[in-house]
Protein backbone atom coordinates (compact mmCIF):
# COMPACT_ATOMS: atom_id res chain seq x y z
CA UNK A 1 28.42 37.80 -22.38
CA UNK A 2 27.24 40.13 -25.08
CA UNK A 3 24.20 39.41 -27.53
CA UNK A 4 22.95 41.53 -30.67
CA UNK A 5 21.42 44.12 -28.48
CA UNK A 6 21.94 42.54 -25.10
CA UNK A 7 23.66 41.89 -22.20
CA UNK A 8 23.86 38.66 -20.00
CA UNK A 9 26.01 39.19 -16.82
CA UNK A 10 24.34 36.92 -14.15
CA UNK A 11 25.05 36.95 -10.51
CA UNK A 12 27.54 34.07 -9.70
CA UNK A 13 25.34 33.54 -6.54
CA UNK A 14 22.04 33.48 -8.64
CA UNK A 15 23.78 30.70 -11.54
CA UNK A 16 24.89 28.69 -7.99
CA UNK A 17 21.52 28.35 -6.82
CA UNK A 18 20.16 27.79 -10.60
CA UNK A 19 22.08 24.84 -10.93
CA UNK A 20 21.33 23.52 -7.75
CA UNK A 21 17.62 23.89 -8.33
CA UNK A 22 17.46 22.69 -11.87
CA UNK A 23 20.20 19.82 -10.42
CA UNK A 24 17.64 19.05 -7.69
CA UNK A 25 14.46 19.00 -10.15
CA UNK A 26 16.19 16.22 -12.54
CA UNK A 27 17.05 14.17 -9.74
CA UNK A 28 13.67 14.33 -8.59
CA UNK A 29 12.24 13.37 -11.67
CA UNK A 30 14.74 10.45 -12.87
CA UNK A 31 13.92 8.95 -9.15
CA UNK A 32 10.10 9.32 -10.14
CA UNK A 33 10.87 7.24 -13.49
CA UNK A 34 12.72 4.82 -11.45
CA UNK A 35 9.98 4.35 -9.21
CA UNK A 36 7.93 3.70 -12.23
CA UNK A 37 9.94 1.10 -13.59
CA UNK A 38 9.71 -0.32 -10.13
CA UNK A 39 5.92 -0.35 -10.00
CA UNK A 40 5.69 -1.72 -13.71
CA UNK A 41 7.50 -4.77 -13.03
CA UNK A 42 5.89 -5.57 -9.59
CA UNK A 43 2.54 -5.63 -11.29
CA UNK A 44 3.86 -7.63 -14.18
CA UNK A 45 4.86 -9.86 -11.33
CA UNK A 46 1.61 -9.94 -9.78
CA UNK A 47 -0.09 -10.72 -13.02
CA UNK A 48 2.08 -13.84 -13.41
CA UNK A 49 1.76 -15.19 -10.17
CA UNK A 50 -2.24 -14.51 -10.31
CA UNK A 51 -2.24 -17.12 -13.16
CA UNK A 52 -0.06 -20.11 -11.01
CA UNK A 53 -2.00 -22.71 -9.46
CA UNK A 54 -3.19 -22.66 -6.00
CA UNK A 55 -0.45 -23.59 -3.09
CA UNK A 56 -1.26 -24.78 0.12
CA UNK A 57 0.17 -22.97 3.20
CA UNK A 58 1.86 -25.35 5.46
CA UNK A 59 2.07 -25.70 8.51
CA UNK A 60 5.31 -24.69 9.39
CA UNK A 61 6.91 -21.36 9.02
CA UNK A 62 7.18 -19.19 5.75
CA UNK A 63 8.38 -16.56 4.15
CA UNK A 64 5.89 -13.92 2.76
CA UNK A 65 8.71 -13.27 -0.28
CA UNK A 66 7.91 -16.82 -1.30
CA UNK A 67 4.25 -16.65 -1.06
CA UNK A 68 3.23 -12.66 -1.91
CA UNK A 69 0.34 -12.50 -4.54
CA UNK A 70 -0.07 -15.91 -4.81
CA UNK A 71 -3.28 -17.56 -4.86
CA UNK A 72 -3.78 -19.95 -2.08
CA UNK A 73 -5.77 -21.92 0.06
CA UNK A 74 -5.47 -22.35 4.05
CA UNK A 75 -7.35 -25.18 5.87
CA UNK A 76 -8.66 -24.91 9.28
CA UNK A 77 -10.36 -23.43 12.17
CA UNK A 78 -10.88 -19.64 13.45
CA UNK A 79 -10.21 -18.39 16.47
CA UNK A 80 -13.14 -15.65 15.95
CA UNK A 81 -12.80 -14.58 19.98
CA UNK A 82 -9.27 -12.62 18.48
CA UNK A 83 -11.30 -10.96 15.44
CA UNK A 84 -10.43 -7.21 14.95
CA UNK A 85 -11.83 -4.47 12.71
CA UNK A 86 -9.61 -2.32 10.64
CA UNK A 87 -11.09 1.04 10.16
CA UNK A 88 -11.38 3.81 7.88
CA UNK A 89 -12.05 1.31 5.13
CA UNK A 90 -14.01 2.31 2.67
CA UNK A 91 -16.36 0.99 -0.76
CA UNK A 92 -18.17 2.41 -3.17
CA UNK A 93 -17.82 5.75 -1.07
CA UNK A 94 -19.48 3.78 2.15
CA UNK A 95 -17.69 4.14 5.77
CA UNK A 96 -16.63 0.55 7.27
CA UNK A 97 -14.52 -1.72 8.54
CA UNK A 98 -12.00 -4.99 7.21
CA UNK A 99 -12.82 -8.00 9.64
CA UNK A 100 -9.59 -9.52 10.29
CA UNK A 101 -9.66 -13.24 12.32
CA UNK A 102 -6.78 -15.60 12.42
CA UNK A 103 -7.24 -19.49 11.39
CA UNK A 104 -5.04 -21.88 13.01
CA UNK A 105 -3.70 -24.24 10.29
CA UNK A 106 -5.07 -27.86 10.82
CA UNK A 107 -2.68 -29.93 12.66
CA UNK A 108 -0.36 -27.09 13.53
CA UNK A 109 0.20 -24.81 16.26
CA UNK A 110 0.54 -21.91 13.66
CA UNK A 111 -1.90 -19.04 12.50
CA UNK A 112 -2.69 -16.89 9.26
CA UNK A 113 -4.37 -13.78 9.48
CA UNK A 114 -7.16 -13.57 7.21
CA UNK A 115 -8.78 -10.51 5.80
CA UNK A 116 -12.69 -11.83 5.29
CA UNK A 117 -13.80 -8.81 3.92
CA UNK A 118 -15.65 -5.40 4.52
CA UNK A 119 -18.54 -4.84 6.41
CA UNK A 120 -19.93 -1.35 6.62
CA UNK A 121 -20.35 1.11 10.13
CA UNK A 122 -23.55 1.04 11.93
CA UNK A 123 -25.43 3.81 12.62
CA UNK A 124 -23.51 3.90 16.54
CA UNK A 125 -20.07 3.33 16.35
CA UNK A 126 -20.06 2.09 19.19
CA UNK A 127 -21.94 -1.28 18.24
CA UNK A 128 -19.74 -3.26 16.04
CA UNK A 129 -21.36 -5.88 13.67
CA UNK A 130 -21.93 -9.16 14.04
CA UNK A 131 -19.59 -11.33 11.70
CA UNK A 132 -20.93 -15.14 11.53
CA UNK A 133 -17.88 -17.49 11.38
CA UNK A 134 -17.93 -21.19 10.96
CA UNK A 135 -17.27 -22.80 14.50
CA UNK A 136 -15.73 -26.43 12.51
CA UNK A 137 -12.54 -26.73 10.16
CA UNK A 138 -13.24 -24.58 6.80
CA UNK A 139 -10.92 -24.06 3.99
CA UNK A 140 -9.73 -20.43 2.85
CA UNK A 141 -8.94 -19.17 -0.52
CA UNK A 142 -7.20 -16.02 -1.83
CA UNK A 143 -4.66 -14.34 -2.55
CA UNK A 144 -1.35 -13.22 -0.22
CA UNK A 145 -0.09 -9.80 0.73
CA UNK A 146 1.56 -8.15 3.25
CA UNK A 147 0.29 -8.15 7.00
CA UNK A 148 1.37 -4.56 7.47
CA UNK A 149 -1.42 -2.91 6.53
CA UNK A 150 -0.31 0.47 8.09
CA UNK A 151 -2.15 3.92 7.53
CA UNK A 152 -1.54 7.50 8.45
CA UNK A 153 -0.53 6.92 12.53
CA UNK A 154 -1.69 10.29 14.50
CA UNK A 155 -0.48 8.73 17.74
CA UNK A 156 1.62 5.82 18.99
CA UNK A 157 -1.86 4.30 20.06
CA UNK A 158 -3.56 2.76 16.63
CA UNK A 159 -5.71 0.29 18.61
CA UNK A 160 -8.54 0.66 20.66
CA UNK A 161 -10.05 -2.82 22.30
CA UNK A 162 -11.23 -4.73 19.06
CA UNK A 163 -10.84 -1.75 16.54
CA UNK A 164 -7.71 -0.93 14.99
CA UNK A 165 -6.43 1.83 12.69
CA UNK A 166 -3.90 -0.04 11.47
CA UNK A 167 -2.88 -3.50 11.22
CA UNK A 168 0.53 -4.67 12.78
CA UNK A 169 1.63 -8.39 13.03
CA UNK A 170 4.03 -8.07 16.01
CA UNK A 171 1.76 -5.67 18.10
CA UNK A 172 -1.30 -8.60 17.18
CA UNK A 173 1.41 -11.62 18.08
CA UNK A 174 1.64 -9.60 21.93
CA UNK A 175 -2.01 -9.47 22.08
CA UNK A 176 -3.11 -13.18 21.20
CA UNK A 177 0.71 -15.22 21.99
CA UNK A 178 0.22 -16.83 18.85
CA UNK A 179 2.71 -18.05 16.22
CA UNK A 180 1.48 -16.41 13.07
CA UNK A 181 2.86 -17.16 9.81
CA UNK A 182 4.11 -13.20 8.30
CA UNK A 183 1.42 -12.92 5.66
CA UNK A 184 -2.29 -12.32 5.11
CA UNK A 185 -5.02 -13.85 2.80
CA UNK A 186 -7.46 -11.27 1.35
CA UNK A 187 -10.54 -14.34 1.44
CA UNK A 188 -12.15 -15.02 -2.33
CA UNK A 189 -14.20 -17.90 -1.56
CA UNK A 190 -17.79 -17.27 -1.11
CA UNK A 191 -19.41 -17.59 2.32
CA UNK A 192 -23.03 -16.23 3.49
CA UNK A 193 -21.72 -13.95 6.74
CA UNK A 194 -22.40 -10.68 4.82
CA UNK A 195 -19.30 -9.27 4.28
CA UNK A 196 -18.49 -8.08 0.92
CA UNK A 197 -15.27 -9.50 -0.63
CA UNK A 198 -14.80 -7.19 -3.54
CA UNK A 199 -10.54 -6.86 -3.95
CA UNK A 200 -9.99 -4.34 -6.63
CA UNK A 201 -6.64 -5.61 -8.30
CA UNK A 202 -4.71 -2.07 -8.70
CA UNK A 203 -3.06 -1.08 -11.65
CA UNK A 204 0.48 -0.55 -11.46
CA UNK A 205 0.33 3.32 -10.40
CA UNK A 206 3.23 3.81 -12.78
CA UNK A 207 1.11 6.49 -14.94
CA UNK A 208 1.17 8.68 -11.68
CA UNK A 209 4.91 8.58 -11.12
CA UNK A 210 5.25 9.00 -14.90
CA UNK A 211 3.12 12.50 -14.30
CA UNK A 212 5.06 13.42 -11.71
CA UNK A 213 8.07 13.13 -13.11
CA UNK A 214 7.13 15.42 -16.03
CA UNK A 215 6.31 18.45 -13.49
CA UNK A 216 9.95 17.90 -11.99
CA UNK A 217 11.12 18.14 -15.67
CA UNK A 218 9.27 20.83 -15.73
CA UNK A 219 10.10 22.56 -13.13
CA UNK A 220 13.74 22.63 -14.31
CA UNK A 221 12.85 23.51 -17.26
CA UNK A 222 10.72 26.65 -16.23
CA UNK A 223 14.17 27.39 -13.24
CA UNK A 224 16.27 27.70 -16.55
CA UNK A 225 13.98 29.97 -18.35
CA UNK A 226 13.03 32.66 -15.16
CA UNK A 227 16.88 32.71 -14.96
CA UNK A 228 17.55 33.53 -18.65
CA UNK A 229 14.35 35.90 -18.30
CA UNK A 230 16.02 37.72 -15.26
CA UNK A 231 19.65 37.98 -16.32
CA UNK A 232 19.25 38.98 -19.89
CA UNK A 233 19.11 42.64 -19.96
CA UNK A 234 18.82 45.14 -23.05
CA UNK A 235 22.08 46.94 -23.52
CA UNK A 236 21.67 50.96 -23.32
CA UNK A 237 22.50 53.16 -26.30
C-alpha cells in the first residue's frame, strides 16, 4: 500500500499479532463493562432490600439467596465458648479483629453466625480481648451476607486455635458439629461489650471497572497506533 510520499508494507506476522493484541484488549475491556453492569444492579438490589421490613430467621433451614442483604432479626442464645476472631481487619487505619460467635435460634437445634463487630489488637498478640456476651436469650439485628468471608490464603492452614484468617462455614461446621444456617448477620443493634459496629455500606465499585475498562480501550487503541507508527515508512527518491 502506497501513500503520497509513503509506503505501508507490514509484516504479515506483525498485523497477526496486532490483531490478536488489539482483539485481546477489547475483550478485556467489554468484560470490564460487563462486570460493571453486574456490580450496578447488585447494589441497586441491595438498596431495595435495605428498605424491606425486618424478617425473622426461622428455625429451620434457609437459603442465603433468599435472605442476602436483608435486614433481619435472630432470637436466641450464644454459644460464646465457639467465638473466633477474624484477623487482619482493619478501621479507621487501626489493626484488629471481627468477633464472630454463633447464636442458636430459640427452640431450634440450628445456628447463625454472627459478626458482632470489631475490636482492635492489644499491645501482645498473643492476649486476645475480652468480648462480654449476654449468658440469657437476646435478640440480633442486621443485615445478611455471605459466610465466606475469604481473604488472600498463603497456606492451606487459615486457622490457628481461636484466630482465623479467613472465615469458612464448612471448616467452622467440623470444628463445633453444629447445624448452621449458610449466612451471617453483620450485628446493628446496640450492646455495651465494646466492640465497634460501624458497617460501611460500599458503593457499587462500578466506577473502578468503568476505569479499567478505558485503559483496555486504550491499550488497543495505542497497539493500533505503534503499529501504524512502525510500518509506515517514507518512500526513497
Amino acid at each position: 500500500m502506497t501513500l503520497a510520499g509513503y509506503q505501508f508494507k507490514p509484516k504479515l506476522w506483525a498485523v497477526a499479532i496486532t490483531i490478536c493484541m488489539v482483539w485481546i484488549f477489547l475483550e478485556l475491556g467489554k468484560w470490564q463493562l460487563s462486570r460493571a453492569d453486574e456490580r450496578k444492579s447488585r447494589h441497586e438490589q441491595l438498596e431495595q432490600l435495605s428498605q424491606e421490613p425486618v424478617v425473622t430467621v426461622p428455625g429451620s433451614l434457609i437459603r442465603l439467596e433468599d435472605y442476602q442483604y436483608r435486614q433481619v432479626e435472630a432470637r436466641g442464645k450464644y454459644r460464646s465458648e465457639y467465638t473466633i476472631f477474624l484477623d487482619n481487619k482493619t478501621y479507621k487505619g487501626r489493626a484488629g479483629y471481627h468477633v464472630l460467635t454463633p447464636l442458636q435460634i430459640a427452640n431450634s437445634q440450628w445456628y447463625v453466625i454472627i459478626n458482632r463487630g470489631w475490636v482492635p489488637v492489644g499491645y501482645d498478640r498473643s492476649i486476645l480481648p475480652e468480648i462480654p456476651t449476654v449468658a440469657d436469650e437476646t435478640l440480633v439485628t442486621g443485615t445478611v451476607v455471605s459466610p465466606e468471608l475469604k481473604m488472600l490464603e498463603l497456606s492451606d492452614h487459615t486457622s490457628s486455635g481461636v484466630v482465623w484468617d479467613s472465615f469458612n462455614l464448612e471448616r467452622y461446621k467440623e470444628m463445633t458439629g453444629f447445624d448452621l444456617q449458610p449466612i451471617m448477620i453483620l450485628q446493628k443493634n446496640k450492646v455495651e461489650d465494646g466492640l465497634i459496629r460501624d458497617w460501611d455500606r460500599p458503593d457499587s465499585g462500578a466506577s473502578k471497572n468503568i476505569g479499567y475498562a478505558i485503559q483496555w480501550f486504550t491499550l488497543a487503541i495505542t497497539t493500533i497506533i505503534i503499529f501504524l507508527v512502525l510500518n509506515v515508512k517514507r518512500r526513497s527518491k
